[in-house]
Structure formats: C-alpha cells, structure tokens
PDB file of N, CA and C in Angstrom:
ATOM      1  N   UNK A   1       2.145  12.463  40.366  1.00  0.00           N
ATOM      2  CA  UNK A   1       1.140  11.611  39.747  1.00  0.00           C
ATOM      3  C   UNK A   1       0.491  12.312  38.545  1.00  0.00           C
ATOM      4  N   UNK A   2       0.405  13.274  38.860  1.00  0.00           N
ATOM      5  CA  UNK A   2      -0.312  14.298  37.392  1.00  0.00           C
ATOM      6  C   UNK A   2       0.667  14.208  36.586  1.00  0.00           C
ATOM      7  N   UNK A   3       2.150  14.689  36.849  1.00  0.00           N
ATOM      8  CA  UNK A   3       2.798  14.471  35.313  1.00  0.00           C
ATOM      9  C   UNK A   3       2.880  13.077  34.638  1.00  0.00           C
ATOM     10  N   UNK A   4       2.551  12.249  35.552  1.00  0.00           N
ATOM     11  CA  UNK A   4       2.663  10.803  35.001  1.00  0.00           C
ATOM     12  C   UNK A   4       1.472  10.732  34.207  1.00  0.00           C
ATOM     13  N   UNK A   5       0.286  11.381  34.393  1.00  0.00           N
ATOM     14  CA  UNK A   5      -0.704  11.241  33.905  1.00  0.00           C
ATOM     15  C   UNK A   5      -0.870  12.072  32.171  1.00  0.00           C
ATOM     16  N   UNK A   6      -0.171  13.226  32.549  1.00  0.00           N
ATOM     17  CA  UNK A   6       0.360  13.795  31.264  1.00  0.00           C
ATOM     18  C   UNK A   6       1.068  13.578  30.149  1.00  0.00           C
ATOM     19  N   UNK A   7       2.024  12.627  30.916  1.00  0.00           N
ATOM     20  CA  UNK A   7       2.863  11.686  30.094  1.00  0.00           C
ATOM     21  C   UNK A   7       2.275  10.943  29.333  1.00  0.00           C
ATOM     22  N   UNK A   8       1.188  10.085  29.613  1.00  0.00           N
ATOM     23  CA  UNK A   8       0.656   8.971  29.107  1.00  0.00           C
ATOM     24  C   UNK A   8      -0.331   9.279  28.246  1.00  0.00           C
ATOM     25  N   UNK A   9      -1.116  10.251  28.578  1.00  0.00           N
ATOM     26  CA  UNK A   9      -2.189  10.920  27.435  1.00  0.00           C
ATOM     27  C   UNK A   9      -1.186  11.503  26.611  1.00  0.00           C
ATOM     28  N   UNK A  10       0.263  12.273  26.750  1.00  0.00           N
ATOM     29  CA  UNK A  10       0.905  12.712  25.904  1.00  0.00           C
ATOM     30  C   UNK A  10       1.194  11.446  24.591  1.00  0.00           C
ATOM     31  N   UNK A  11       1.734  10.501  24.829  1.00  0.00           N
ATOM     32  CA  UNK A  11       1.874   9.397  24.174  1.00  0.00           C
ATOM     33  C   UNK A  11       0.770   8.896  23.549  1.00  0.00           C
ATOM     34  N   UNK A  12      -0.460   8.742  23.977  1.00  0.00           N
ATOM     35  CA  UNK A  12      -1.549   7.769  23.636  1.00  0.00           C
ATOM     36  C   UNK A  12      -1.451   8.986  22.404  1.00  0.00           C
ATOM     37  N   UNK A  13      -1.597  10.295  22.113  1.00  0.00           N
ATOM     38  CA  UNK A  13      -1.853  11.587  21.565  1.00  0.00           C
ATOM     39  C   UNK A  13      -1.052  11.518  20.526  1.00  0.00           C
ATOM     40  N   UNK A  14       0.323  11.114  20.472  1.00  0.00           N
ATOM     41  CA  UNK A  14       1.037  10.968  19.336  1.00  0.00           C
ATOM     42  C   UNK A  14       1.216   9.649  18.688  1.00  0.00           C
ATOM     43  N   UNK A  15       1.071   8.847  19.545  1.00  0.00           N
ATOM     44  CA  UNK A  15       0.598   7.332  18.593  1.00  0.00           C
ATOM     45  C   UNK A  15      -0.331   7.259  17.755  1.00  0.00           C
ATOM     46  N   UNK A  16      -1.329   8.303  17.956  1.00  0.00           N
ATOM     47  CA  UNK A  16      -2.693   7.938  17.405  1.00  0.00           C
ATOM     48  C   UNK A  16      -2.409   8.979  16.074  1.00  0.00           C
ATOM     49  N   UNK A  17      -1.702  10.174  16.682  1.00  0.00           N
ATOM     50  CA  UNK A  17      -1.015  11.238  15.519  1.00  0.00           C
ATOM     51  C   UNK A  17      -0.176  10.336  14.378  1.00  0.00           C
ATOM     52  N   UNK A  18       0.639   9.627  14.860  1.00  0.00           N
ATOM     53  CA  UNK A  18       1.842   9.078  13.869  1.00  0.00           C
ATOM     54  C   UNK A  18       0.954   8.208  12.892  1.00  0.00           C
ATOM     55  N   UNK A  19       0.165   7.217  13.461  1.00  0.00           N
ATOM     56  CA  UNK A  19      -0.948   6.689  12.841  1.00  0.00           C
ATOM     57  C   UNK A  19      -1.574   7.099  12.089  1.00  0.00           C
ATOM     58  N   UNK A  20      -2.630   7.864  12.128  1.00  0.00           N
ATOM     59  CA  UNK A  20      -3.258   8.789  11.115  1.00  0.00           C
ATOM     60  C   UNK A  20      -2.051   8.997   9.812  1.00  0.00           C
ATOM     61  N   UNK A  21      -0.709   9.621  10.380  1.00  0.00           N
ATOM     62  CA  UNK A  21       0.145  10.089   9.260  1.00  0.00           C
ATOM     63  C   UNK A  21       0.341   8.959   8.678  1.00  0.00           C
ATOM     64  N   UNK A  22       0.834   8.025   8.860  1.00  0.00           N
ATOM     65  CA  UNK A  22       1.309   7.066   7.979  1.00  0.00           C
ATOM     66  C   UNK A  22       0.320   6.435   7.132  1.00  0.00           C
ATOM     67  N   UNK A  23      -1.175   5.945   7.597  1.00  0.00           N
ATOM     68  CA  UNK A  23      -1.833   5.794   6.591  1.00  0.00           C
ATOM     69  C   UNK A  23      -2.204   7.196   5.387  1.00  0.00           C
ATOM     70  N   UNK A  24      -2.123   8.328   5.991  1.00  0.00           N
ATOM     71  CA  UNK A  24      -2.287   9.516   4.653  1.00  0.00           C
ATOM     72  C   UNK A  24      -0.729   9.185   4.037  1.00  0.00           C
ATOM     73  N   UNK A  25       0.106   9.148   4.474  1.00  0.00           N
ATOM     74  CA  UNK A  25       1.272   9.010   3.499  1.00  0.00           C
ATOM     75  C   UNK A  25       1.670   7.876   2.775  1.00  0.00           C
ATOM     76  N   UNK A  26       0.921   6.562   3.306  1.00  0.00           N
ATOM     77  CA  UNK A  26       1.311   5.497   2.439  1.00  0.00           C
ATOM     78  C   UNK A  26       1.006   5.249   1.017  1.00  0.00           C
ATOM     79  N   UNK A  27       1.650   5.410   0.159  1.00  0.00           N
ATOM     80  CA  UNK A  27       1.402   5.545  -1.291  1.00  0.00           C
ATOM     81  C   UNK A  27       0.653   4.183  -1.793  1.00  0.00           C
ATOM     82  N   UNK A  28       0.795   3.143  -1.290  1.00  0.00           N
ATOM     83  CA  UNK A  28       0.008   2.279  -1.225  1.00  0.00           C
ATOM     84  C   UNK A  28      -1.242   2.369  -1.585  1.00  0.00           C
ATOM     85  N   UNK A  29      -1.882   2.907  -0.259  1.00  0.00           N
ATOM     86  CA  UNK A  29      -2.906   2.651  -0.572  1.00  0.00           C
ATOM     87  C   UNK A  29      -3.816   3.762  -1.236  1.00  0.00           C
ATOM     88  N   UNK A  30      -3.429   4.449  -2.013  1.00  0.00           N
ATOM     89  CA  UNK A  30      -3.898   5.666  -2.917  1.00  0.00           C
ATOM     90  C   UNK A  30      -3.465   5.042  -4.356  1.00  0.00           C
ATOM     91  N   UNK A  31      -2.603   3.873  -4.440  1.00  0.00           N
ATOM     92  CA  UNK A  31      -2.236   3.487  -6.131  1.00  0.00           C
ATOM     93  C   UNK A  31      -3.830   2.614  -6.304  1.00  0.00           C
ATOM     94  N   UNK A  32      -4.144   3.055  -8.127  1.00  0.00           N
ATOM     95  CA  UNK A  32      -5.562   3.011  -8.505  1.00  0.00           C
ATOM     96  C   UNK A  32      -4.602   1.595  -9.406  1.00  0.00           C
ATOM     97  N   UNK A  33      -5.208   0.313  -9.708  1.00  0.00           N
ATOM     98  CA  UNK A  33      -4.666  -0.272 -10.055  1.00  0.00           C
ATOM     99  C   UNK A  33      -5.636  -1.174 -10.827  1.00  0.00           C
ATOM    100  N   UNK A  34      -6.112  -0.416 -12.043  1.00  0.00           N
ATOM    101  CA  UNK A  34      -7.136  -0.835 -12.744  1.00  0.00           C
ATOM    102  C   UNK A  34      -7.027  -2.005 -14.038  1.00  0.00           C
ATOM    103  N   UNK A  35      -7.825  -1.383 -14.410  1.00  0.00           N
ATOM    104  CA  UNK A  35      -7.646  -2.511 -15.829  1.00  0.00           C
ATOM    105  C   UNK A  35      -7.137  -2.424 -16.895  1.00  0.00           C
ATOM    106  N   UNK A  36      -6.923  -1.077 -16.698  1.00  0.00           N
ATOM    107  CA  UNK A  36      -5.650  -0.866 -18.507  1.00  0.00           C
ATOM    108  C   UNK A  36      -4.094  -0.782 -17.890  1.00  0.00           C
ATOM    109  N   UNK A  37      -3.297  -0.986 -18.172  1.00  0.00           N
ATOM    110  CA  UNK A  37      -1.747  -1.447 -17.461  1.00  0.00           C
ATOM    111  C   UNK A  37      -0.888  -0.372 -18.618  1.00  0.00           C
ATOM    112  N   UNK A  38      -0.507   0.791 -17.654  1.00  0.00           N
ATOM    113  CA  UNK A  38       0.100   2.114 -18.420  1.00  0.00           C
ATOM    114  C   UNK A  38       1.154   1.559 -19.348  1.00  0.00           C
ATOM    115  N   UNK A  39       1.160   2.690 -20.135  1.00  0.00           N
ATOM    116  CA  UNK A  39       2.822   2.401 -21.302  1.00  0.00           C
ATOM    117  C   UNK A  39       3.640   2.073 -20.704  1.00  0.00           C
ATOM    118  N   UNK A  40       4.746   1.601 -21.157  1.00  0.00           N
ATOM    119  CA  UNK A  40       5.748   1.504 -20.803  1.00  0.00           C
ATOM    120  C   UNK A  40       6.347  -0.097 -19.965  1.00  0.00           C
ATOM    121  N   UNK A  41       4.936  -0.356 -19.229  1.00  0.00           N
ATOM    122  CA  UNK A  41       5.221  -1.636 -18.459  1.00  0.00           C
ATOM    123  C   UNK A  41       4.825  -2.888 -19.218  1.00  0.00           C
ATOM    124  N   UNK A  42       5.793  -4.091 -18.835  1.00  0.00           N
ATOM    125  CA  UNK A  42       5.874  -5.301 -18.942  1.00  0.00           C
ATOM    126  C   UNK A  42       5.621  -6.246 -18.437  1.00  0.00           C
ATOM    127  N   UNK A  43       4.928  -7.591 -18.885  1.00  0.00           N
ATOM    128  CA  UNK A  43       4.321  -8.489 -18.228  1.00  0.00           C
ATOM    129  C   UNK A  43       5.470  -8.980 -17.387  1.00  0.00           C
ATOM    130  N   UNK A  44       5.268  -9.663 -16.252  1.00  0.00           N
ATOM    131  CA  UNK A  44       6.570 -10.733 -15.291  1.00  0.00           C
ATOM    132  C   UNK A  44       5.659 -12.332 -15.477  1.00  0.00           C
ATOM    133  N   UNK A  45       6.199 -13.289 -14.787  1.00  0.00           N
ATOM    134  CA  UNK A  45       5.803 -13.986 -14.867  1.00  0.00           C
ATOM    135  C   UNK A  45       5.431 -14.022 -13.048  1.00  0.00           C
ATOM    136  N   UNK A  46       5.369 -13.451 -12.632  1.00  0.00           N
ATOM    137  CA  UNK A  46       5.372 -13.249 -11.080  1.00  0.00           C
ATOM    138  C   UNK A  46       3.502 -13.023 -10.831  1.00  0.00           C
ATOM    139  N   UNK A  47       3.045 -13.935  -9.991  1.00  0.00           N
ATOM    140  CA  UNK A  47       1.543 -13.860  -9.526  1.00  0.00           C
ATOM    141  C   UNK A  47       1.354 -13.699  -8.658  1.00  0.00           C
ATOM    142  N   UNK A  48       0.400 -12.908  -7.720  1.00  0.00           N
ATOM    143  CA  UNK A  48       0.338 -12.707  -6.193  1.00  0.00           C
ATOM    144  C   UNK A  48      -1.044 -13.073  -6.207  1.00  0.00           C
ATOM    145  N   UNK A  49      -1.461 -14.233  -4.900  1.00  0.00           N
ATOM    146  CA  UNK A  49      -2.979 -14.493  -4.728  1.00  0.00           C
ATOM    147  C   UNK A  49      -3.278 -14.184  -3.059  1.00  0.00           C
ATOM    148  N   UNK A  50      -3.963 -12.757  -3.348  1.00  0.00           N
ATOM    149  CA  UNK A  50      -4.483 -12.472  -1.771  1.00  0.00           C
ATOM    150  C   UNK A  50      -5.017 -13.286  -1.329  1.00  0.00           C
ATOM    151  N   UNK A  51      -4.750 -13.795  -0.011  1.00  0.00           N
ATOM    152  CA  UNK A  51      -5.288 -14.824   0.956  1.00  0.00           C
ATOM    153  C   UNK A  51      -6.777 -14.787   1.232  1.00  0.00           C
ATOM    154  N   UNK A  52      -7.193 -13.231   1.511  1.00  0.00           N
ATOM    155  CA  UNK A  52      -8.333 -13.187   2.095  1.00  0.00           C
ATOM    156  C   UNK A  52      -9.375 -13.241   0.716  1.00  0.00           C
ATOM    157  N   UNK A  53      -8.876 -12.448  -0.218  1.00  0.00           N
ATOM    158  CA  UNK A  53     -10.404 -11.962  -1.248  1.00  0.00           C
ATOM    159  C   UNK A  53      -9.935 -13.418  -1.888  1.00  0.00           C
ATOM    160  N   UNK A  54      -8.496 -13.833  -2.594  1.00  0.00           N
ATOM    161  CA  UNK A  54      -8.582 -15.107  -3.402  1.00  0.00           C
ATOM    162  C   UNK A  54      -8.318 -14.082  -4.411  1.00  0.00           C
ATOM    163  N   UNK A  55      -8.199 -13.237  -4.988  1.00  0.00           N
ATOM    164  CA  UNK A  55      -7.852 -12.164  -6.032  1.00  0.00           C
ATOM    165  C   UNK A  55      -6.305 -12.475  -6.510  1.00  0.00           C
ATOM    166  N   UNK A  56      -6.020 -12.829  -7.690  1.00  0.00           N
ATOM    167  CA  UNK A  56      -5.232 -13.121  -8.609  1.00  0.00           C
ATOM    168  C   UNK A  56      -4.870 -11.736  -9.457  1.00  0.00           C
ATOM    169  N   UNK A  57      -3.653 -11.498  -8.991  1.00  0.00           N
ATOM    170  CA  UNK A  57      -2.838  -9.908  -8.916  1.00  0.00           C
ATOM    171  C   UNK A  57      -1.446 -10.693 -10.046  1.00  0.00           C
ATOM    172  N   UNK A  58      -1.050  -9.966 -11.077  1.00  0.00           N
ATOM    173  CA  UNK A  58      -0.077 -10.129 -12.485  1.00  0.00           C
ATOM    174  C   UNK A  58       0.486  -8.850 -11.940  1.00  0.00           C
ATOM    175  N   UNK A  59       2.075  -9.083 -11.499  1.00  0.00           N
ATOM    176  CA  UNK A  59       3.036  -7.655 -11.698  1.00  0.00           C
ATOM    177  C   UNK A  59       3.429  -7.405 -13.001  1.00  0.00           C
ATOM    178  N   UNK A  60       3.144  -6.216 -13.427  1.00  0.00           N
ATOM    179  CA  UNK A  60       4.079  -5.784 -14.542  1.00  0.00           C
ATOM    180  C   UNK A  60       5.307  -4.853 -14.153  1.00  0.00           C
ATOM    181  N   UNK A  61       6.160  -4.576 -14.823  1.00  0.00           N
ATOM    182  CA  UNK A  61       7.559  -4.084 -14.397  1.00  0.00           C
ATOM    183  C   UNK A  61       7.713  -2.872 -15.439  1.00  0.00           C
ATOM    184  N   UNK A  62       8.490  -1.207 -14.955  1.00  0.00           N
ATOM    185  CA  UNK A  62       8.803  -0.835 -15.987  1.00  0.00           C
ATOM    186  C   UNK A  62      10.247  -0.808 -16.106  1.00  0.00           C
ATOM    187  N   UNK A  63      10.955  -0.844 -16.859  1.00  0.00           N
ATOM    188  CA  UNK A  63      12.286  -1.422 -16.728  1.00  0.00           C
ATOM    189  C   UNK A  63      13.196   0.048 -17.136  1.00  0.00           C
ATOM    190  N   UNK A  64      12.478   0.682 -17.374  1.00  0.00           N
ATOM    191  CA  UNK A  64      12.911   2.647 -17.288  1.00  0.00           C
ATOM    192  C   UNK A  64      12.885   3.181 -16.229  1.00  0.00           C
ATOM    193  N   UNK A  65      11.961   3.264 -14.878  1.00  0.00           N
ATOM    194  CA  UNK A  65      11.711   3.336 -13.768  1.00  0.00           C
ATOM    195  C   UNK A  65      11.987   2.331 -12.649  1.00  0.00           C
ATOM    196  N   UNK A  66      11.678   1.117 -12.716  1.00  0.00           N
ATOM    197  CA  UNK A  66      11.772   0.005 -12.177  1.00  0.00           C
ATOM    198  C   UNK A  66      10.347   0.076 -11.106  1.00  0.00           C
ATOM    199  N   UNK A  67       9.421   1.119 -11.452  1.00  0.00           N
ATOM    200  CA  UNK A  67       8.117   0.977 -10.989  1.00  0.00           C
ATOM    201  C   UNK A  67       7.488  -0.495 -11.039  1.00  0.00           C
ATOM    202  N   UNK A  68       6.516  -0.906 -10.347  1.00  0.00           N
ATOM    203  CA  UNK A  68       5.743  -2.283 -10.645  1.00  0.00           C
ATOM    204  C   UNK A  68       3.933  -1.865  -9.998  1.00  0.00           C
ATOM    205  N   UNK A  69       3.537  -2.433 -11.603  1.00  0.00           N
ATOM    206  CA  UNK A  69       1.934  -1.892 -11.256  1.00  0.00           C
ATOM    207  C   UNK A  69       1.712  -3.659 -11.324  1.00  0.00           C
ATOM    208  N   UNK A  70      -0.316  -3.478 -10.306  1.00  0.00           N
ATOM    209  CA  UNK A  70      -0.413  -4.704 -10.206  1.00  0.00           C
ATOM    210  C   UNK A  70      -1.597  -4.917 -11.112  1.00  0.00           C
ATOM    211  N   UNK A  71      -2.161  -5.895 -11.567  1.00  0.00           N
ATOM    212  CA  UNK A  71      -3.125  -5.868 -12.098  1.00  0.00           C
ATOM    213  C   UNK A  71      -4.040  -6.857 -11.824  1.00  0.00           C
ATOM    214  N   UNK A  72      -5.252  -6.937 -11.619  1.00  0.00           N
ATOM    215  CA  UNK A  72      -6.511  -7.643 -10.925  1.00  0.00           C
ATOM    216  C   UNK A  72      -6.804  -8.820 -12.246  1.00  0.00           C
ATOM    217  N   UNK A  73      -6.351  -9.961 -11.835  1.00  0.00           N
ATOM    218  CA  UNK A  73      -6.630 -11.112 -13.620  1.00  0.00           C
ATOM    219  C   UNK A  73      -7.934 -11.311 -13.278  1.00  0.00           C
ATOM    220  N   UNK A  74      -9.017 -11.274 -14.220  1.00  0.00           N
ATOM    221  CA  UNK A  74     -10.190 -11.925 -14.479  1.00  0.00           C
ATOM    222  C   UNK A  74      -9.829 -13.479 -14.552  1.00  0.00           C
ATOM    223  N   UNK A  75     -10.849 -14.554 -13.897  1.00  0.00           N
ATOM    224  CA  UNK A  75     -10.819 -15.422 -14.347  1.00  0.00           C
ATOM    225  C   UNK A  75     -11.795 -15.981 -15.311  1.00  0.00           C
TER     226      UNK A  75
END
C-alpha cells in the first residue's frame, strides 16, 4: 500500500513538473506582438478574431523565414 502511495504522489510530482515546463518553454507565450510589425514581413489577407477579448489580430508573413507575426488592428 505504501508503494502505491508513492507511486501516485510520484506522478501527481511530475505532471505538475511537465506543466510548469511547457508553459516556460512555450514560445508563444513570451512573443511581444506590438504595434510596429518588424522588416521584412508582409501583410496576408488572413484575420483572426479572439472569441473571448473580440480582439482583431492581421497575420503578417515573412516569406525569407516563413515566420508569422500577429498584429492587434485598432478599430
């Protein structure tokens, strides 16, 4: 019964580990995605409207990289 018990705190211990890692490693959410739109990139005609805020997001493309920054449209 104790190793079963070890087992399970062992697990709860690395779920919560893997977790932590993946949000520090998601590049996501560390891209700053402001209001000047770097060299190199190009407008798309492609629009993304977050559900929750209602925020109206313009991809630009770089077609040297094939990077895609987003950009926040004022209305």
């Amino acid at each position: 019964m104790v190793y079963f018990l070890i087992y399970i705190v062992f697990q709860v211990v690395l779920l919560a580990v893997l977790l932590i890692l993946s949000k520090i490693k998601d590049r996501r959410l560390h891209e700053d995605h402001g209001e000047k739109v770097p060299p190199g990139f190009e407008p798309t005609n492609e629009v993304n409207i977050d559900p929750v805020t209602q925020e109206r997001r313009r991809v630009y493309y770089n077609p040297a990289t094939g990077d895609r920054y987003y950009r926040i449209e004022k209305e």
